[in-house]
Protein backbone atom coordinates (compact mmCIF):
# COMPACT_ATOMS: atom_id res chain seq x y z
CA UNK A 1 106.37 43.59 90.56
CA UNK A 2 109.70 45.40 90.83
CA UNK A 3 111.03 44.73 94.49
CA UNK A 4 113.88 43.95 96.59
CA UNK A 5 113.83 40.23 97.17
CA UNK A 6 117.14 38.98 98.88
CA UNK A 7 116.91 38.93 102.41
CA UNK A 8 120.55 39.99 103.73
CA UNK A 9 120.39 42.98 101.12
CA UNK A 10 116.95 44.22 102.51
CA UNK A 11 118.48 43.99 105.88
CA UNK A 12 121.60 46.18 105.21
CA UNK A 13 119.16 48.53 103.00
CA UNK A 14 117.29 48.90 106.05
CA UNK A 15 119.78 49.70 108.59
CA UNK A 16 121.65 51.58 105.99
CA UNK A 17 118.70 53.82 105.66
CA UNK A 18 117.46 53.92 109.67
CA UNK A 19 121.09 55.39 109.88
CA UNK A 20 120.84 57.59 107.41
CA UNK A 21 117.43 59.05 108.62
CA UNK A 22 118.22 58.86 112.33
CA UNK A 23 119.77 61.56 114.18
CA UNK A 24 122.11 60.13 117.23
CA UNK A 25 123.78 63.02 118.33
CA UNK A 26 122.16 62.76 121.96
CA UNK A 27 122.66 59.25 122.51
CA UNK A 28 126.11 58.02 124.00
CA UNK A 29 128.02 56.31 121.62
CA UNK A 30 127.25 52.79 123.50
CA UNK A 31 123.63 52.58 123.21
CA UNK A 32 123.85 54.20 119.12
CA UNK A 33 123.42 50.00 118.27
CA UNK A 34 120.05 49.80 120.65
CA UNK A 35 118.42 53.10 119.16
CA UNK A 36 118.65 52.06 115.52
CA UNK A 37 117.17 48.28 116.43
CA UNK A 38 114.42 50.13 118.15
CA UNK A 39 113.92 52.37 115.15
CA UNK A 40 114.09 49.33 113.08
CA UNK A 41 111.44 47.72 115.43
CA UNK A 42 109.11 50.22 115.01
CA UNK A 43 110.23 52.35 112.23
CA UNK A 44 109.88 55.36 113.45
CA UNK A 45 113.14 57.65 113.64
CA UNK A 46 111.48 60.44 115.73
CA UNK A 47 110.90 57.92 118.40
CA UNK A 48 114.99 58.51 119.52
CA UNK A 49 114.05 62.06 120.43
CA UNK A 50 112.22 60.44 123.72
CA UNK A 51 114.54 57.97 124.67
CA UNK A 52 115.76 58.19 128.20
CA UNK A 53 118.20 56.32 130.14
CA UNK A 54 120.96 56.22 133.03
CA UNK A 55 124.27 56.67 132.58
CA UNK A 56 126.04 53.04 132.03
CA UNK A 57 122.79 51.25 131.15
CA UNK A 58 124.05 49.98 128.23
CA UNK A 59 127.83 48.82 129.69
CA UNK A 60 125.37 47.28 132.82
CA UNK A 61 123.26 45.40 130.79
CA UNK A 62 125.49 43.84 128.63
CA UNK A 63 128.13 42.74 131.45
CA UNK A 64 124.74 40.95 133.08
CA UNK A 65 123.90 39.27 129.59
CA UNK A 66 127.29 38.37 129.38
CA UNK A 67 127.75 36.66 132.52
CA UNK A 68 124.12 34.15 132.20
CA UNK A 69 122.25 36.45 134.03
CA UNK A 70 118.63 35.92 133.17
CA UNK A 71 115.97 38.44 131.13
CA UNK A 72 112.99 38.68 133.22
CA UNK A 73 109.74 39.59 130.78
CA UNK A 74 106.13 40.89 131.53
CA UNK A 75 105.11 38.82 128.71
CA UNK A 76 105.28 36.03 125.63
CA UNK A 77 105.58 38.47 123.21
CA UNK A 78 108.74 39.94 124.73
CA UNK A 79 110.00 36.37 125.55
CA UNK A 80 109.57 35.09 121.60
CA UNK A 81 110.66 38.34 120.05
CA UNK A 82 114.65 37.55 121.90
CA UNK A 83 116.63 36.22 119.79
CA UNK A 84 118.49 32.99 119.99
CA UNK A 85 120.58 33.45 123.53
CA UNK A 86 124.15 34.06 122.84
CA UNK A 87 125.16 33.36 126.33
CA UNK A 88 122.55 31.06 127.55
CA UNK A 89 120.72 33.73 129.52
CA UNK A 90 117.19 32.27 130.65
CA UNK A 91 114.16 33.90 129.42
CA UNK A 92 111.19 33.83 132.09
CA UNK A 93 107.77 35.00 131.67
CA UNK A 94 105.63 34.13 135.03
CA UNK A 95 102.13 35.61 133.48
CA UNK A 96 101.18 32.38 133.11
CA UNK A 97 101.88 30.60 135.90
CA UNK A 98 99.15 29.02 138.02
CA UNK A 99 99.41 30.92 140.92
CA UNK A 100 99.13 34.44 139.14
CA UNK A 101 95.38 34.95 139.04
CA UNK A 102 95.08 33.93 142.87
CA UNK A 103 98.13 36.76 143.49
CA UNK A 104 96.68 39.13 141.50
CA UNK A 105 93.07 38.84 143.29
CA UNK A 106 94.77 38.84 146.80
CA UNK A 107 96.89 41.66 145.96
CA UNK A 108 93.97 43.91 144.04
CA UNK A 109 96.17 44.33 140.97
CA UNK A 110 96.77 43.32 137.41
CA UNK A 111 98.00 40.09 136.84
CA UNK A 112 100.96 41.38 135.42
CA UNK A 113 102.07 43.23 138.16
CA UNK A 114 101.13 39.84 140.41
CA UNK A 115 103.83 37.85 137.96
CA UNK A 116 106.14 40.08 138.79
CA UNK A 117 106.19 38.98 142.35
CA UNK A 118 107.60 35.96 141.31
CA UNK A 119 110.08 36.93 140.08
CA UNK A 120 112.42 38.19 143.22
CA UNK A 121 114.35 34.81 143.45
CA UNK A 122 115.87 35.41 140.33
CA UNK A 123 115.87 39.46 140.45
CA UNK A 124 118.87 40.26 141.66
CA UNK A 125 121.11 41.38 138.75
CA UNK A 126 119.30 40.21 135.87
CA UNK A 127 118.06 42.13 133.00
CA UNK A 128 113.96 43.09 133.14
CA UNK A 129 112.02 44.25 129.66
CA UNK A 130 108.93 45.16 130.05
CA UNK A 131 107.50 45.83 126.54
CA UNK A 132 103.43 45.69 127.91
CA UNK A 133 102.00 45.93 131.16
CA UNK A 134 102.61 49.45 132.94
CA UNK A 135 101.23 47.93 136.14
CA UNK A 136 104.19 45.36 136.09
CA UNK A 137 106.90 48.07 136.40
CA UNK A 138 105.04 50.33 139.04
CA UNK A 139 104.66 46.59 140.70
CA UNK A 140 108.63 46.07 140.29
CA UNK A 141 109.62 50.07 141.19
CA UNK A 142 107.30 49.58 144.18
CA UNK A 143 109.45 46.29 145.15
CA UNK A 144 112.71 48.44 144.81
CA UNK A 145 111.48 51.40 146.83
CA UNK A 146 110.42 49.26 149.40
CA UNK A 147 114.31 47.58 149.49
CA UNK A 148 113.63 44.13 147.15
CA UNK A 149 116.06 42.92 144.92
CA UNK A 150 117.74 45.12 142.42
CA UNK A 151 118.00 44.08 138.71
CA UNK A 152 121.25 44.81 136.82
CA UNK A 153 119.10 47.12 134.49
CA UNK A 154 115.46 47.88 133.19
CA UNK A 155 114.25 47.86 129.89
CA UNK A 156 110.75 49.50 130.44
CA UNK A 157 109.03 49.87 127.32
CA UNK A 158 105.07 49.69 128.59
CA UNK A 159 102.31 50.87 125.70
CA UNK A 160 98.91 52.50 126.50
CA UNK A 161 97.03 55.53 127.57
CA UNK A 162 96.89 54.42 131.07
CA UNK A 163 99.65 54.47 133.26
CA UNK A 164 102.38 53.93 130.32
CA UNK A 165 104.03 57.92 130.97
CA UNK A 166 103.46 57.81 134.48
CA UNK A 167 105.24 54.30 135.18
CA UNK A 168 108.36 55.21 132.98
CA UNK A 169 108.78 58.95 134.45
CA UNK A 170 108.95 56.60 137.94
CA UNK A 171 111.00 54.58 136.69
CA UNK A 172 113.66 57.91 135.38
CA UNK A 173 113.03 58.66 139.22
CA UNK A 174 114.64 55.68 140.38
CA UNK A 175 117.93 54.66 141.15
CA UNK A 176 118.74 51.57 139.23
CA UNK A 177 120.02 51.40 135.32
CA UNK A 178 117.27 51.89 132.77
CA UNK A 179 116.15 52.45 129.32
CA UNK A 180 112.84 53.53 128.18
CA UNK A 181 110.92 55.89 125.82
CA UNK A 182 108.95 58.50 127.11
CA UNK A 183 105.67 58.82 126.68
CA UNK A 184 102.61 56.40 125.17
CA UNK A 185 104.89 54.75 123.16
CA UNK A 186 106.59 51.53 123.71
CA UNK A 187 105.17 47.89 123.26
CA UNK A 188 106.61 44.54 123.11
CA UNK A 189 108.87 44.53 119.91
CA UNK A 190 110.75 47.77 120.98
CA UNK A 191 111.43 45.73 124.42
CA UNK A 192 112.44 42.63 122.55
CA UNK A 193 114.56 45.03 120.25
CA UNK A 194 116.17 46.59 123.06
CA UNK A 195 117.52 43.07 124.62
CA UNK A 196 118.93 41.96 121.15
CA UNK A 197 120.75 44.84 120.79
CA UNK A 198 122.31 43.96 124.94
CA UNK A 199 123.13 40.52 123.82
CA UNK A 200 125.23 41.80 120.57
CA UNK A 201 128.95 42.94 121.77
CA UNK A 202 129.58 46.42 120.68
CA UNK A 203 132.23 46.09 117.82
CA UNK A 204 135.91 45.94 119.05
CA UNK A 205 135.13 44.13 122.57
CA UNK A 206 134.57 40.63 123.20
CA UNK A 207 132.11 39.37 125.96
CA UNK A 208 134.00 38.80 129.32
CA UNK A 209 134.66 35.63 130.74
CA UNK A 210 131.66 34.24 132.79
């Protein structure tokens, strides 16, 4: 069988292409390196069309990375799909945790949105991806509106036919720095995508001194 077999050339065939095929004329210039992961995680070009984010995401995230802040995730998938951490960030997933189920029946939710509650010790300026659970970022937006601790920036990517459009319009409503993808779309490897593309330094900048 005729077929490309060297791993670094079928990554810069692939990215070569994604950039060929994706049109990035709406997205500012600093988040060009986080669409085309996110097409590469999914690969689906169109998917760019929906993107939606705050001004200075990108520059907000990456200072947060930079400077050990940690990436807060709804769940394992997210966590295993970051790459090795450049900075040393810590990755924490609380969906496990053995007080989640007990939260989550005192609180009449998900158990998703109950790990999220544990995360506000280490919620102020850190970086959250959610790449599952829409129920965990209504559960975080709901801790903001009501005056919790504010992340540096949100990478809301939640998947599904319940809840998914509704919880990411909210979160466009907000005011904190976010990414996400209108619509159904979304899932864990776009999330994951969206981090390694924060933890890479855009080219001509180095990462500031923690």
């Amino acid at each position: 069988m005729n077929y490309l077999h060297d791993a670094a050339a079928i990554y810069r065939e692939s990215f070569a292409r994604i950039r060929a095929e994706t049109d990035l004329s709406g997205v500012p210039a600093d988040l060009h390196d986080v669409a085309i992961r996110l097409v590469h995680a999914c690969g689906m070009p169109d998917i760019v069309a929906d993107l939606a984010w705050s001004p200075g995401v990108g520059a907000a995230a990456r200072s947060a990375l930079a400077h050990g802040s940690p990436i807060l995730v709804d769940v394992e998938m997210v966590a295993h799909g970051i790459l090795p951490r450049r900075y040393g960030n810590l990755v924490l997933c609380t969906l496990n945790d053995p007080a989640v189920s007990s939260l989550a029946r005192e609180l009449g939710t998900t158990r998703s949105a109950a790990a999220v509650s544990l995360w506000r010790e280490r919620l102020t300026g850190a970086v959250v991806a959610i790449g599952n659970a829409p129920t965990a970022l209504f559960h975080l937006l709901e801790g903001l509106a009501a005056g919790g601790p504010r992340p540096a920036a949100i990478l809301g990517f939640p998947v599904g036919f319940v809840g998914a459009v509704e919880s990411k319009e909210a979160l466009i409503r907000q005011d904190v720095p976010y990414l996400t993808i209108r619509g159904r779309r979304g899932g864990s490897a776009l999330a994951a995508a969206a981090v390694n593309a924060m933890l890479t330094p855009l080219p001509g900048t180095s990462p500031p001194e923690a």
